[in-house]
Protein backbone atom coordinates (compact mmCIF):
# COMPACT_ATOMS: atom_id res chain seq x y z
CA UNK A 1 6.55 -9.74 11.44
CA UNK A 2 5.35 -12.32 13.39
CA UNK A 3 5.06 -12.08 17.87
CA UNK A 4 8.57 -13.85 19.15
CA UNK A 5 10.33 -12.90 15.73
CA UNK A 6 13.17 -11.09 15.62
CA UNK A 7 13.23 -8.08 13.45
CA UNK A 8 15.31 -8.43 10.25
CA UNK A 9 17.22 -4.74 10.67
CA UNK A 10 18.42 -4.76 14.34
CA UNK A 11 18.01 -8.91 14.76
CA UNK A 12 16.23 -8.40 18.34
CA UNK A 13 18.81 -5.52 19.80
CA UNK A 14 16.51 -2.26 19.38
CA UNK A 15 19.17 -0.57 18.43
CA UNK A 16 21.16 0.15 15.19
CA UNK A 17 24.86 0.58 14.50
CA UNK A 18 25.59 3.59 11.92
CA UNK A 19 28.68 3.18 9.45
CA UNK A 20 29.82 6.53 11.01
CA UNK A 21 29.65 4.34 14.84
CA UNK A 22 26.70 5.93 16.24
CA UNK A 23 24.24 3.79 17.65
CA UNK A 24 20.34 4.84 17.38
CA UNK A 25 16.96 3.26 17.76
CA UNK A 26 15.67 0.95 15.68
CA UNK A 27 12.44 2.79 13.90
CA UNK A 28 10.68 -0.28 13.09
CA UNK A 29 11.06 -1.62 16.43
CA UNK A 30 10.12 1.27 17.74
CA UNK A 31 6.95 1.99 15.52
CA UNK A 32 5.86 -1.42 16.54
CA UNK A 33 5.88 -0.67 19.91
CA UNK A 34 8.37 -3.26 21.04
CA UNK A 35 10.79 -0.92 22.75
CA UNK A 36 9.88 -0.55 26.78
CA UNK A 37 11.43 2.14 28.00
CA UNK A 38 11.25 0.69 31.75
CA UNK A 39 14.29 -1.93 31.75
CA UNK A 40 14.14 -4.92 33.62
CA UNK A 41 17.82 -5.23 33.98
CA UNK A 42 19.29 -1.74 34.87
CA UNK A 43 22.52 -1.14 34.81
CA UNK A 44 24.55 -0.02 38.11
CA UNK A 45 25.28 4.02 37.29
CA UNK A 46 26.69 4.40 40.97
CA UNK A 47 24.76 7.45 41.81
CA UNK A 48 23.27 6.94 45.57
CA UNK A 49 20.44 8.73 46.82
C-alpha cells in the first residue's frame, strides 16, 4: 500500500466491524504501524481532575 492510501479492509477507519457487531482493530493497519494511540481529537469523557 502506498503513503496517503487508504487500506482496502477498514477504508482508512482502523477499525473493523464483525458480522456478530463487535468492532476490533484493524491488523493490517495496525502491523503497519499506522494506528497512534495518542489521539488528536479526544473525546469529552466528563471525568474532572
Amino acid at each position: 500500500m502506498e503513503f496517503g492510501e487508504k487500506c482496502p479492509k477498514c477504508h482508512g477507519t482502523k477499525r473493523i466491524k464483525q458480522a456478530d457487531g463487535t468492532i476490533r482493530p484493524c491488523w493490517d493497519c495496525l502491523m503497519r504501524g499506522e494506528m497512534d494511540q495518542h489521539s488528536k481529537n479526544v473525546k469529552d469523557s466528563g471525568i474532572q481532575i
